[in-house]
Protein backbone atom coordinates (compact mmCIF):
# COMPACT_ATOMS: atom_id res chain seq x y z
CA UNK A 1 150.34 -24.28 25.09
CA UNK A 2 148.96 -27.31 24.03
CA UNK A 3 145.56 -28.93 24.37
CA UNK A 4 145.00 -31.89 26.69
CA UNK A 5 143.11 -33.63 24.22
CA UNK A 6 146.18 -34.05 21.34
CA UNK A 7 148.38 -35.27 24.49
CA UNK A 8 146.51 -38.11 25.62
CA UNK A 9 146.64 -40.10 21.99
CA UNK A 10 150.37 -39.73 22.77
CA UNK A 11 150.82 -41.11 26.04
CA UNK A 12 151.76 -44.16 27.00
CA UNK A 13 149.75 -47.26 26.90
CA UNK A 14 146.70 -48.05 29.66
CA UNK A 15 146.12 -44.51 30.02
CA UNK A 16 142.28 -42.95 29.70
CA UNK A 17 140.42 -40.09 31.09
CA UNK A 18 138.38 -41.26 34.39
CA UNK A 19 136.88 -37.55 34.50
CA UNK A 20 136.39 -34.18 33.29
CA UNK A 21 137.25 -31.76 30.28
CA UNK A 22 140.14 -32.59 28.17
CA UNK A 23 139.92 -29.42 26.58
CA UNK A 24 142.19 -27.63 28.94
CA UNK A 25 145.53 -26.50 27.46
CA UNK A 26 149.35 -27.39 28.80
CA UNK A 27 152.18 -25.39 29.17
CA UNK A 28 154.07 -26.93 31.99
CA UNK A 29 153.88 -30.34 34.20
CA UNK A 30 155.00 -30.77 37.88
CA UNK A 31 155.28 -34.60 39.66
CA UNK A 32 154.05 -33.85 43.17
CA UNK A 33 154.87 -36.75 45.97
CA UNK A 34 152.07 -37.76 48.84
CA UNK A 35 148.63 -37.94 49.42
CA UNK A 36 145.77 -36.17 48.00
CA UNK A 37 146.08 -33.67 50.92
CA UNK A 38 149.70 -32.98 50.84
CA UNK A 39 149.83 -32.89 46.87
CA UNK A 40 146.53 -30.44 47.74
CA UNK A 41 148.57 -28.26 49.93
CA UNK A 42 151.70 -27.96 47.36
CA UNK A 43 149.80 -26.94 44.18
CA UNK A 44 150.33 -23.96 42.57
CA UNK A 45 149.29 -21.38 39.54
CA UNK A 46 151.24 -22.00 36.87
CA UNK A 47 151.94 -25.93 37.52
CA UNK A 48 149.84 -27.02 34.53
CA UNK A 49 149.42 -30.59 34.45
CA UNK A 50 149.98 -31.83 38.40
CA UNK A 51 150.57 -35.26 38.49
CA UNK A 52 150.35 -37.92 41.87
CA UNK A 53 153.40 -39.92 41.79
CA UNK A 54 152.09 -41.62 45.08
CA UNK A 55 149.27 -44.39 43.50
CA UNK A 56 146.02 -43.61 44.48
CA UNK A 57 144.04 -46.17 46.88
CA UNK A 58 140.24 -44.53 46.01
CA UNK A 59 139.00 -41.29 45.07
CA UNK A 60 137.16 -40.09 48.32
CA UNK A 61 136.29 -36.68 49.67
CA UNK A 62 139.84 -35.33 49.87
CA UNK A 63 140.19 -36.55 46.52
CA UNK A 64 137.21 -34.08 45.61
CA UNK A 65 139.41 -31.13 48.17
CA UNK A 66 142.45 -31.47 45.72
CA UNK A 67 140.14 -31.05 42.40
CA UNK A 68 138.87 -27.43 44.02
CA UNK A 69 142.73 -26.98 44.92
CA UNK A 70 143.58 -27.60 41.52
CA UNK A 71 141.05 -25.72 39.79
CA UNK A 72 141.68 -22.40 41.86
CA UNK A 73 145.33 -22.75 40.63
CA UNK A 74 144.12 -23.21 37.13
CA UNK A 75 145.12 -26.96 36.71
CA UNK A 76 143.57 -27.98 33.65
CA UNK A 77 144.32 -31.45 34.66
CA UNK A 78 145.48 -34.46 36.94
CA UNK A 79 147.67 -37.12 36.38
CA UNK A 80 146.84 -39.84 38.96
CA UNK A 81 148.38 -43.29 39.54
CA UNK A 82 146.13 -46.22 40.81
CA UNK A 83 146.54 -49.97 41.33
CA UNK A 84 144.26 -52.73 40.00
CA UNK A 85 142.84 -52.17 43.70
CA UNK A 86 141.67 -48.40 43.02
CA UNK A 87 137.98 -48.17 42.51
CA UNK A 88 136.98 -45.69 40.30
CA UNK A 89 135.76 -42.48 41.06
CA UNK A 90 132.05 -41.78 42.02
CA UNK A 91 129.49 -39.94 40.55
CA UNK A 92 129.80 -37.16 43.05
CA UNK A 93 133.73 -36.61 41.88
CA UNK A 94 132.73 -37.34 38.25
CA UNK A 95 130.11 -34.32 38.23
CA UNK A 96 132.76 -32.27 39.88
CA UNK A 97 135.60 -32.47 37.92
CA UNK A 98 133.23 -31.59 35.16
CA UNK A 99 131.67 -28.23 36.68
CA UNK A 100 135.57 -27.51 37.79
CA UNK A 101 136.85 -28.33 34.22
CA UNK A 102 139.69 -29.97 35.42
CA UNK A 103 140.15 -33.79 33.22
CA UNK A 104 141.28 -36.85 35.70
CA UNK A 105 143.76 -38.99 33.60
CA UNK A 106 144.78 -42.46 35.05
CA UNK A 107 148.03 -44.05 34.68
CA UNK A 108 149.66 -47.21 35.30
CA UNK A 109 153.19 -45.16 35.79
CA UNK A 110 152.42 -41.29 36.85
CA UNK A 111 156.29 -40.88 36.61
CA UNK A 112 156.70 -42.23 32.72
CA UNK A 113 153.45 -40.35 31.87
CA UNK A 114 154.73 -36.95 33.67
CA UNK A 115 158.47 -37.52 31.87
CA UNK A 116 155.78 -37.90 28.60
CA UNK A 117 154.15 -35.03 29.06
CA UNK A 118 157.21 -32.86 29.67
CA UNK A 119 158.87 -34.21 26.59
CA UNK A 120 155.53 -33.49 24.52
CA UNK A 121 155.54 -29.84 25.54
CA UNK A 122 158.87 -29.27 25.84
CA UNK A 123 161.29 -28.26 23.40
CA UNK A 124 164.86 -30.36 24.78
CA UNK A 125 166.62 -32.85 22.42
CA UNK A 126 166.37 -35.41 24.61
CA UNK A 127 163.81 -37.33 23.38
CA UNK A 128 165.03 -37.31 20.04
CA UNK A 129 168.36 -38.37 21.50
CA UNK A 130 166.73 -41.23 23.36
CA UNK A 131 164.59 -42.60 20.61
CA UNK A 132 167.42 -42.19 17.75
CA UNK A 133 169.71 -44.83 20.20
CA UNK A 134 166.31 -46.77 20.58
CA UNK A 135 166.54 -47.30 16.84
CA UNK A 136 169.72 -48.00 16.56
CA UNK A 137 169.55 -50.61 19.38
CA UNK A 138 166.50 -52.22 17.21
CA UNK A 139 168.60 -51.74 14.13
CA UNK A 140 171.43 -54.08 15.30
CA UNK A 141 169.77 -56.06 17.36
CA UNK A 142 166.80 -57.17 14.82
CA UNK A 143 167.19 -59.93 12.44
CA UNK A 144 167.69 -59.30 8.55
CA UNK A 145 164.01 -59.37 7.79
CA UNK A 146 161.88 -56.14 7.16
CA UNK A 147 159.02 -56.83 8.84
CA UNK A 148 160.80 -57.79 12.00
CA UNK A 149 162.22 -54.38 11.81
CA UNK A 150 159.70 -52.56 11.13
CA UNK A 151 157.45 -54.16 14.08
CA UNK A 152 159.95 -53.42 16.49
CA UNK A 153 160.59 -49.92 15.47
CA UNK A 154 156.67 -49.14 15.08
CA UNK A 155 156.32 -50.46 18.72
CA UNK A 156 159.26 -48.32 20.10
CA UNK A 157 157.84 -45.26 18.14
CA UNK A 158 154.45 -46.18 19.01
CA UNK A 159 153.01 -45.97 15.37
CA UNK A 160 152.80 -47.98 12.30
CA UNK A 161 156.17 -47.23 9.96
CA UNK A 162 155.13 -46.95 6.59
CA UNK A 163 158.09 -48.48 3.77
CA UNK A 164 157.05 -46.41 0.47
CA UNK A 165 159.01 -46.54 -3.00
CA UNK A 166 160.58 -43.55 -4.97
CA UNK A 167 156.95 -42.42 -5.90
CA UNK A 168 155.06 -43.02 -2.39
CA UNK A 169 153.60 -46.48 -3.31
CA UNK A 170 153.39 -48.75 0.04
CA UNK A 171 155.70 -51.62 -0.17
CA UNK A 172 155.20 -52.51 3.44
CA UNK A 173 152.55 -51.49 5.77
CA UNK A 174 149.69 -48.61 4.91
CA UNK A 175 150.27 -45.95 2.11
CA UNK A 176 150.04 -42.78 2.10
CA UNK A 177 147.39 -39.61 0.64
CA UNK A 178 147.86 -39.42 -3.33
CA UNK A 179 148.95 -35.89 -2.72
CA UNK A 180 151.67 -36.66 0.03
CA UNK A 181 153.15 -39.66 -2.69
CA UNK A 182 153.37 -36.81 -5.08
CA UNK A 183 155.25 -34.52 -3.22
CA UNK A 184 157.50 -37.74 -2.61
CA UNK A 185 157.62 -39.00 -6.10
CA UNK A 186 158.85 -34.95 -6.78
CA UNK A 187 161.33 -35.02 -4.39
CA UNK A 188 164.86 -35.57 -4.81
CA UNK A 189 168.87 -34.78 -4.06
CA UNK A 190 167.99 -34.61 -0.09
CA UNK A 191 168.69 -36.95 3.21
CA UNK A 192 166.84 -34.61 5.61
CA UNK A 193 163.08 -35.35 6.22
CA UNK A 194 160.73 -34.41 4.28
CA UNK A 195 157.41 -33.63 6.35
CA UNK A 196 154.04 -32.84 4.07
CA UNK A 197 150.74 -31.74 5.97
CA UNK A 198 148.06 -33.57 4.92
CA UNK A 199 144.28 -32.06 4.49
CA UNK A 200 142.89 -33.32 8.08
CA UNK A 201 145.81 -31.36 10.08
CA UNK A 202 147.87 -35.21 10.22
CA UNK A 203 151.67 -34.60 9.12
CA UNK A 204 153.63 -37.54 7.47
CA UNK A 205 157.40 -37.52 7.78
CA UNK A 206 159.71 -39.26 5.74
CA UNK A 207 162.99 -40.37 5.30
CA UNK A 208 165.33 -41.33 2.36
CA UNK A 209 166.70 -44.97 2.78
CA UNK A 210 169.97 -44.72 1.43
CA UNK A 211 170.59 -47.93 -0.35
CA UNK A 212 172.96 -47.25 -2.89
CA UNK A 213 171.30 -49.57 -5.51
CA UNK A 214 168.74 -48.50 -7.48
CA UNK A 215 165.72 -45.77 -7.38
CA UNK A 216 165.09 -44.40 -3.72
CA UNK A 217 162.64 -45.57 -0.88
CA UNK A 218 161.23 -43.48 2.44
CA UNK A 219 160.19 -44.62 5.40
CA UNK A 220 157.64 -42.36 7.15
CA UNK A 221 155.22 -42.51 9.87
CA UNK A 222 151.68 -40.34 9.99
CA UNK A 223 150.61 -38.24 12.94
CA UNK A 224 148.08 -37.35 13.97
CA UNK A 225 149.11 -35.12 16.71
CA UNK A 226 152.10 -33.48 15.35
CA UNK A 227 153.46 -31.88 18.12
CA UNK A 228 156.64 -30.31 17.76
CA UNK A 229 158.88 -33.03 20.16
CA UNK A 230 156.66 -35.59 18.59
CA UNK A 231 157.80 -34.73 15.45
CA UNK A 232 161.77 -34.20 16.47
CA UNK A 233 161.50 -37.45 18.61
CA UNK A 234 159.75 -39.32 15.57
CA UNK A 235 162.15 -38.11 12.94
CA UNK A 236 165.32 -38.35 14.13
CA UNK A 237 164.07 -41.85 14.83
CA UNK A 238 163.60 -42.69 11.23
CA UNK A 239 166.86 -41.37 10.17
CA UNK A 240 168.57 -43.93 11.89
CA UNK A 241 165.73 -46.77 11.03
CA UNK A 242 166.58 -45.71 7.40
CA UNK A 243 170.60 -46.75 7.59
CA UNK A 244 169.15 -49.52 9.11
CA UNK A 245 166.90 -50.44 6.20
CA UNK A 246 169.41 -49.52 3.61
CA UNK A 247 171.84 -51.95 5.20
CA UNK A 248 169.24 -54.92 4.97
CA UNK A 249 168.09 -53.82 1.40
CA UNK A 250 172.03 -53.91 0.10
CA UNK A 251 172.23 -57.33 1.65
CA UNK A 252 169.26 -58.59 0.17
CA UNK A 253 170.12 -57.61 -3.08
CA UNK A 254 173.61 -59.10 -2.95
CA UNK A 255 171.74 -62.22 -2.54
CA UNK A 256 168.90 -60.94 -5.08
CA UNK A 257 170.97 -61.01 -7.91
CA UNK A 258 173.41 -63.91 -6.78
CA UNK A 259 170.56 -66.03 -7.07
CA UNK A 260 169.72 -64.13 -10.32
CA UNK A 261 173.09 -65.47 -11.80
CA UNK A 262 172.77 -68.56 -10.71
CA UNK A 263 169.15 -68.95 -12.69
CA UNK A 264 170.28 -67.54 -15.43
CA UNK A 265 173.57 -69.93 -15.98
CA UNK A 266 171.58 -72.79 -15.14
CA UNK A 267 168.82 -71.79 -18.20
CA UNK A 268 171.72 -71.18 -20.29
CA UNK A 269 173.28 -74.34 -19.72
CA UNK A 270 169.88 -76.18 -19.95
CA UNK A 271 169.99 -74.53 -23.56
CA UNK A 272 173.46 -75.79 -24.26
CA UNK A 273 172.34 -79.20 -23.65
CA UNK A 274 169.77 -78.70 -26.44
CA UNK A 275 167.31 -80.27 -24.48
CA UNK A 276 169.64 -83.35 -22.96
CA UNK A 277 170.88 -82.30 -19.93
CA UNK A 278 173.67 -84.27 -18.26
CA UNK A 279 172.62 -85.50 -14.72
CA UNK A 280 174.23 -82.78 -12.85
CA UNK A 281 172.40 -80.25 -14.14
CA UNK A 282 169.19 -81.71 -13.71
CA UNK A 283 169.74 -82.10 -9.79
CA UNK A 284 170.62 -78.49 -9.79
CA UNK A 285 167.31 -78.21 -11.71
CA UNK A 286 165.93 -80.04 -9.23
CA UNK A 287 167.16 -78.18 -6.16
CA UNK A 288 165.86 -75.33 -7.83
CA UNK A 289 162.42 -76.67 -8.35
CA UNK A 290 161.83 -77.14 -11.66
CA UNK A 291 159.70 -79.66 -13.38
CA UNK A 292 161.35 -80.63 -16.67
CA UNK A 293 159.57 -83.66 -17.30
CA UNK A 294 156.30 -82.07 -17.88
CA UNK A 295 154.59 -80.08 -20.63
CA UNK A 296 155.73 -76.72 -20.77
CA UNK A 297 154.72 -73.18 -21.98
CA UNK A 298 157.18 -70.66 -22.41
CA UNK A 299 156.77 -67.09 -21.64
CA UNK A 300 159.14 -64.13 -22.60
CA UNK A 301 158.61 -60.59 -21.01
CA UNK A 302 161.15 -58.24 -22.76
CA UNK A 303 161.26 -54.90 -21.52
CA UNK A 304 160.70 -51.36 -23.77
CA UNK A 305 163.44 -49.69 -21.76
CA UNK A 306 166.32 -50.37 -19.63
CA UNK A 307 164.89 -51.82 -16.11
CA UNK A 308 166.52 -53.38 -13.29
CA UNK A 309 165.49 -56.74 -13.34
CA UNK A 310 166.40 -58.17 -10.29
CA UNK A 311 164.70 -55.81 -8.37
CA UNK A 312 160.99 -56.05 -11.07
CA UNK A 313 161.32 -59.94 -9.95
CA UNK A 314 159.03 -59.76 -7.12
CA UNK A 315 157.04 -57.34 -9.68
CA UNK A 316 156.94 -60.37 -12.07
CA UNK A 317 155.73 -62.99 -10.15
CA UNK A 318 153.03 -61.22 -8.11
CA UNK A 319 151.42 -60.10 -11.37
CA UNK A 320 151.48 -63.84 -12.65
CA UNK A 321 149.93 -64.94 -9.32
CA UNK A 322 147.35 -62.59 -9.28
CA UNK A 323 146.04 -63.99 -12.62
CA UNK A 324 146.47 -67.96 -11.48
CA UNK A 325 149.82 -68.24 -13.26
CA UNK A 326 152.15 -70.77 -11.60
CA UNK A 327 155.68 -69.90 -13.15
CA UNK A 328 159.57 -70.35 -13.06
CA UNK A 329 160.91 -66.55 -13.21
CA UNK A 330 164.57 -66.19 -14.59
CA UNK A 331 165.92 -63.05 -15.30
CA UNK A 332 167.11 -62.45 -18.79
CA UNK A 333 169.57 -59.27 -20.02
CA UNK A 334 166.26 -57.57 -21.38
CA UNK A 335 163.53 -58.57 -19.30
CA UNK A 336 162.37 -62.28 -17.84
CA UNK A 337 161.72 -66.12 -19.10
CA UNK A 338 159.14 -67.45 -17.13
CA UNK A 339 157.14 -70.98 -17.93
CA UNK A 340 154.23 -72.80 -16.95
CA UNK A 341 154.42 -76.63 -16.10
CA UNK A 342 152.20 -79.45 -15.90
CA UNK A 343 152.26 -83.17 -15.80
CA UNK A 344 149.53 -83.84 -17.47
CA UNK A 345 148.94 -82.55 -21.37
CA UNK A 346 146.80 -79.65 -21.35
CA UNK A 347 144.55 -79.69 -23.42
CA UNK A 348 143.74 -76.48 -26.23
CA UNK A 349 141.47 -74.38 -23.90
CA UNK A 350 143.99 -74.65 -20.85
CA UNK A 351 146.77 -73.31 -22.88
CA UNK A 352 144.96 -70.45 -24.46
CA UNK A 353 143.76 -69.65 -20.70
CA UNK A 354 147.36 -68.97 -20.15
CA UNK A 355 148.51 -66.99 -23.27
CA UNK A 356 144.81 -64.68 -21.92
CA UNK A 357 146.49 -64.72 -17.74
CA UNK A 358 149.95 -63.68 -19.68
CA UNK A 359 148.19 -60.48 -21.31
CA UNK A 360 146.52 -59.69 -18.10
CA UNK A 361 149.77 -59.79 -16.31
CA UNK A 362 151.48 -57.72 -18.73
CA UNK A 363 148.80 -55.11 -18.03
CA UNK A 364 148.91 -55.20 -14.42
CA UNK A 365 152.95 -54.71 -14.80
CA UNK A 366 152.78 -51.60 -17.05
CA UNK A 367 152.63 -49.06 -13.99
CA UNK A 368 156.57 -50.81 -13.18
CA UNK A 369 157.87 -51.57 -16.66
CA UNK A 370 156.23 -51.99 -20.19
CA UNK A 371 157.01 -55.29 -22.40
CA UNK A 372 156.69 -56.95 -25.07
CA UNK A 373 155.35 -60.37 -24.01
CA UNK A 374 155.59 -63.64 -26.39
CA UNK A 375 153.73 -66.80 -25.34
CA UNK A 376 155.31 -69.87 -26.93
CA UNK A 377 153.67 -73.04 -27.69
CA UNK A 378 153.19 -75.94 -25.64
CA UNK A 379 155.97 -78.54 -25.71
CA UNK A 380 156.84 -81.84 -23.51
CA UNK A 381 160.23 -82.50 -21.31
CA UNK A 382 163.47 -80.55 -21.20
CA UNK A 383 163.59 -80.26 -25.10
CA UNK A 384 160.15 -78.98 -25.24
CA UNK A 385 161.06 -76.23 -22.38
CA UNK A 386 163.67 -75.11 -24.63
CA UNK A 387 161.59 -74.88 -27.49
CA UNK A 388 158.88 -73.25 -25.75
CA UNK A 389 161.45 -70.81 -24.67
CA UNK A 390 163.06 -70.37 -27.88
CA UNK A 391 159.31 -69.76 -29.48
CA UNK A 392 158.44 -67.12 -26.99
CA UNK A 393 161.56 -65.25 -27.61
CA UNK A 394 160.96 -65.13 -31.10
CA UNK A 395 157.21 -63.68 -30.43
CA UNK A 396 158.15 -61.10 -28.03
CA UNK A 397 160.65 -59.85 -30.93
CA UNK A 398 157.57 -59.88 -33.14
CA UNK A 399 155.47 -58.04 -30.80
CA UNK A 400 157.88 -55.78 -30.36
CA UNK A 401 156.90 -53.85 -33.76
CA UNK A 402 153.12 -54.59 -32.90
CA UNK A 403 151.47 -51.59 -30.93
CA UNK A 404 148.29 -52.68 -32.41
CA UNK A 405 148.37 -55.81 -30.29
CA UNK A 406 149.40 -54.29 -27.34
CA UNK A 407 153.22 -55.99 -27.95
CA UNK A 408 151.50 -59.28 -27.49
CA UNK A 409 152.34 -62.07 -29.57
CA UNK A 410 151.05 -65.85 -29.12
CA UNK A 411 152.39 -67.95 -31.12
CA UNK A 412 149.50 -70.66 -31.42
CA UNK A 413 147.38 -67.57 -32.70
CA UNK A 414 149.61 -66.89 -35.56
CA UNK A 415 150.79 -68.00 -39.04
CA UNK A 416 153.72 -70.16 -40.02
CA UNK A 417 154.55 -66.75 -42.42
CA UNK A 418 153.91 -64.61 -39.76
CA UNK A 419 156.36 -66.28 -37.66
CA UNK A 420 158.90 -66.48 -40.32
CA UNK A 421 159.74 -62.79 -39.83
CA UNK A 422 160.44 -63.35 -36.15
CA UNK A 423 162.48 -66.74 -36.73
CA UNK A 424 165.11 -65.14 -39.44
CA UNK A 425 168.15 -65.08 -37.15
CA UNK A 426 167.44 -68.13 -35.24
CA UNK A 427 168.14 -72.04 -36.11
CA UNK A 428 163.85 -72.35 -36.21
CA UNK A 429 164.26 -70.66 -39.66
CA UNK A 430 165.14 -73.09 -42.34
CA UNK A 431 162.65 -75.92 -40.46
CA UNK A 432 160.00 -73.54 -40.39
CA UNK A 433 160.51 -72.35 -44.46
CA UNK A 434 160.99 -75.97 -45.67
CA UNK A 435 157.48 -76.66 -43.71
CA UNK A 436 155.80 -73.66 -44.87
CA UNK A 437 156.72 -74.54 -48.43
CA UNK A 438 156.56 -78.32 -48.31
CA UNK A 439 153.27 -78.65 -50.48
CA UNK A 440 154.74 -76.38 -53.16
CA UNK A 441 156.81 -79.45 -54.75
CA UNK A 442 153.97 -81.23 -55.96
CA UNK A 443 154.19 -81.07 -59.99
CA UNK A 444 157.99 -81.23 -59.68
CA UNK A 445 158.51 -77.40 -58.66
CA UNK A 446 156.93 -75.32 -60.80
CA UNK A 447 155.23 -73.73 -58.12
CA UNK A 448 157.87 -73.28 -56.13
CA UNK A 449 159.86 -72.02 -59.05
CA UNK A 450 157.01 -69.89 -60.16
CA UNK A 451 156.95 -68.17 -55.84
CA UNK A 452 160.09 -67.25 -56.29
CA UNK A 453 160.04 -65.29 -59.31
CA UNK A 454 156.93 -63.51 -58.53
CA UNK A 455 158.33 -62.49 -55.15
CA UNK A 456 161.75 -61.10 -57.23
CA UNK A 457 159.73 -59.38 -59.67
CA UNK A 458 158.26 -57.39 -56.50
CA UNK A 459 154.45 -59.25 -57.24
CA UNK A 460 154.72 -58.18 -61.23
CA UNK A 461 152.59 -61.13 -63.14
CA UNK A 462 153.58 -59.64 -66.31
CA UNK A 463 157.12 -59.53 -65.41
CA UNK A 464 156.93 -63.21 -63.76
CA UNK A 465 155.38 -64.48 -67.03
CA UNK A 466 158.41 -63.07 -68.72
CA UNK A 467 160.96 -64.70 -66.60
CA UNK A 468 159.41 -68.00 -66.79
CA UNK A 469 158.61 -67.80 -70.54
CA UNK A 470 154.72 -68.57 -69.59
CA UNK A 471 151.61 -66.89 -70.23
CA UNK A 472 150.00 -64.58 -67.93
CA UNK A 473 147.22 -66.25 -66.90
CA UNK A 474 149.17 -68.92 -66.36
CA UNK A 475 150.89 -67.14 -64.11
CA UNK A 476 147.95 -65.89 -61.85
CA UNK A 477 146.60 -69.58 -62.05
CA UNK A 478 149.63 -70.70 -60.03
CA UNK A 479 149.91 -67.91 -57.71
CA UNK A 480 145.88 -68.66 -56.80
CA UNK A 481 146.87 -72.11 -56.13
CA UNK A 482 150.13 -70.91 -53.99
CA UNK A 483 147.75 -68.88 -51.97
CA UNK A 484 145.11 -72.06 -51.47
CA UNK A 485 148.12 -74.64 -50.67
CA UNK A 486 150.33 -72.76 -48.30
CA UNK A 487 146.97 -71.17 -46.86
CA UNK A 488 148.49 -67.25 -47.34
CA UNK A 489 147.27 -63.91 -48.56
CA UNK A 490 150.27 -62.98 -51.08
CA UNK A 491 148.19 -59.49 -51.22
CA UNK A 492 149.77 -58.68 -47.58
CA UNK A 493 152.91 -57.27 -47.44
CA UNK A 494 154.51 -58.92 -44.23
CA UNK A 495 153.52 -62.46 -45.45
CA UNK A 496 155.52 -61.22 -48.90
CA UNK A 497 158.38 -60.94 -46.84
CA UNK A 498 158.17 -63.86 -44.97
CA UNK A 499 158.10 -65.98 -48.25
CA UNK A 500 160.44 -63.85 -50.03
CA UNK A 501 162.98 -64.58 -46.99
CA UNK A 502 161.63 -68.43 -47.15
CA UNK A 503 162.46 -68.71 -51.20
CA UNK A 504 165.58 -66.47 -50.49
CA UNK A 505 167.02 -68.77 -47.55
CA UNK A 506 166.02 -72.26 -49.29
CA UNK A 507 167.46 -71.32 -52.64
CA UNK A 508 170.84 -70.57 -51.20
CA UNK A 509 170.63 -73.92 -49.06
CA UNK A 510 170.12 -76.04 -51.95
């Protein structure tokens, strides 16, 4: 038996209680042909919902003869059809189907609501049957967008489908209780739903969507009035939306990570040109939509653990947008290049606005994937995107080994030695060392000369004064004005190693 009250939320559309109770329970329904007198006449105990499949034309005084018919039989309520014509009932009828406790329930279509009604309370396969070839119909007939497919299944269904990740996040419409994502998020190894009662009495089932790529996603619906052919109907329903959504998701990601190569090549062959790309590849740069004559800041997100980056894409790019960052996203093998562009020069407070929107982002993304992010500096025209690039690589690798600063390097906030450790294995190297140590020549060498051995001699002055055949102090008087010229702490060991690796590399190239 089932109350009156959890049916009605489940019928169909345009129909409300003119009348009565709704507290009344349901075991059974019978569709009764004729007028009020006739249906009158042909109730019985034990009918349980009686419903007038004739439309009414008003709700008169043999109207008010059926409601004591029906109450003696122990109708707990009425199903009644009316036109746009019927005027509703009085206030003599509405004060008696009260005292009677029978409810009066309108209807556009007393025959879909009574076939309603008996699939609610029944327990036949029917339904189910009727709404799993309902999806599929939707499922081939809708077009390869999500949404579209989900509006059209929600509307068959008559509530809101709810597309959820592995761990019960919403990816499309609302999410659900933290509790219900949980029990999600825990389970695995299964393709039959998975139904979890929530703390108001609502029960949310959901299906798998087998996509064969990548972590799981359900697809569940809430009710509110889980009724046991509701829930058969609503869940053999989803099990067929969810091929359907599996087959779109495959599809999409064919094209996800075509369009993934095709970035990537492109990038790599903007980098082969070294800056000068040949006209054909800067229409393809062009179709694609990027700016290369403009002043550029490279980004580089390189992620802590193995991630699928095609699918973190979308990840990428809303977390850049939510902090005001307008940027090119390519994939990489180990995480992302993105960039900024402008076409006019930014000027110093601009840029570090961006390197502070970078940091944010990389917060934001740390509940999908934790990086190491490097912000380059800020360089004009193709050239100056690969540079940028190139720079930002080099300061993710850096900040890589730096916890302490949340794996977030900007290169504009550090050291030429600092950046020395990061630009070892790349063509920057030699440039940067010959730069860093440029002011070291004055006085024909001696300083550099007198660098070199103190680094060898692991920062021994006595042992440097040896070497050189000077005298100590002599010794520390150079290696104060080292420190002064090349503006460096020689007392910290990283910038040791950066000029140790500087002396090293320029020794051997001379």
């Amino acid at each position: 038996m089932i109350p009156v009250s959890e049916l009605l939320p489940l019928m169909p559309a345009a129909t409300i209680v003119l009348a009565g109770p709704t507290s009344g329970t349901v075991g059974g329904v019978r569709g009764i042909v004729g007028s009020p007198e006739q249906v009158g006449r042909a109730v019985a105990a034990g009918d349980g919902v009686v419903a007038l499949l004739t439309p009414l034309e008003r709700f008169d005084a043999r109207f008010d003869v059926l409601l004591r018919r029906a109450a003696a039989a122990g109708v707990p309520a009425l199903l009644v059809g009316r036109t746009v014509d019927t005027p509703p009932p009085g206030r003599g009828t509405l004060a008696l189907a009260d005292r009677l406790g029978v409810a009066v329930i309108a209807t556009d279509d007393p025959w879909t609501a009574s076939v309603r009604v008996h699939e609610l309370i029944g327990s036949g396969d029917a339904p189910a049957a009727r709404a799993a070839l309902a999806a599929a119909r939707i499922g081939l007939d809708a077009g390869p967008d999500l949404d579209e497919l989900f509006a059209r299944l929600g509307s068959e269904l008559g509530h809101e489908l709810r597309f959820l990740d592995s761990s019960g996040r919403a990816l499309r419409g609302a999410g659900v209780a933290p509790d219900t994502a949980a029990v999600l998020a825990r389970t695995v190894g299964t393709s039959d739903p998975v139904w979890v009662t929530e703390e108001d009495g609502a029960a949310v089932v959901a299906v798998p969507v087998p996509t064969g790529i990548g972590p799981r996603a359900w697809l569940a619906v809430r009710l509110t009035a889980p009724l046991r052919a509701e829930r058969a109907t609503v869940a053999s329903a989803l099990r067929v939306a969810a091929v359907a959504t599996g087959h779109r998701l495959v599809l999409t990601r064919l094209d996800d990570e075509r369009d993934a190569r095709w970035r990537m090549a492109m990038l790599d062959d903007l980098r082969a040109a070294e800056g000068v790309p040949a006209p054909s590849l800067v229409q393809r740069t062009i179709a694609a939509g990027w700016e290369l004559d403009a002043w550029h800041i490279g980004i580089r997100l390189v992620a802590r653990t193995p991630v699928d980056t095609v699918a973190l894409r979308g990840a990428v790019e809303t977390a850049a947008d939510a902090h005001g960052l307008t940027v090119t996203v390519v994939e990489q093998t180990d995480g992302w290049a993105l960039w900024t562009s402008a076409d006019d020069e930014p000027d110093r407070l601009a840029v570090a606005a961006v390197a502070t929107a970078v940091r944010s982002a990389q917060n934001d993304l740390r509940g999908a994937v934790d990086t190491a992010a490097g912000v380059g500096s800020l360089h004009a025209g193709p050239a100056g995107l690969v540079r940028t690039l190139g720079e930002a690589g080099d300061a993710a690798r850096l900040a890589a080994s730096r916890p302490e600063s949340g794996y977030f390097v900007h290169v504009d906030r550090l050291g030429l030695a600092q950046l020395l450790l990061a630009w070892t294995q790349t063509d920057t190297f030699l440039p940067a060392a010959e730069q860093l140590l440029a002011p070291l020549e004055r006085g024909g060498g001696a300083l550099r000369a007198t660098l070199a051995a103190y680094l060898d001699a692991e920062s021994s002055v006595a042992e440097t004064a040896a070497v050189l055949g000077v005298h100590r102090n002599t010794v520390w008087d150079r290696i104060t004005r080292i420190e002064r010229l090349i503006g460096v702490d020689l007392k910290d060991p990283e910038t040791r190693l950066a000029l140790h690796l500087a002396t090293r590399a320029l020794g051997a190239a001379g």
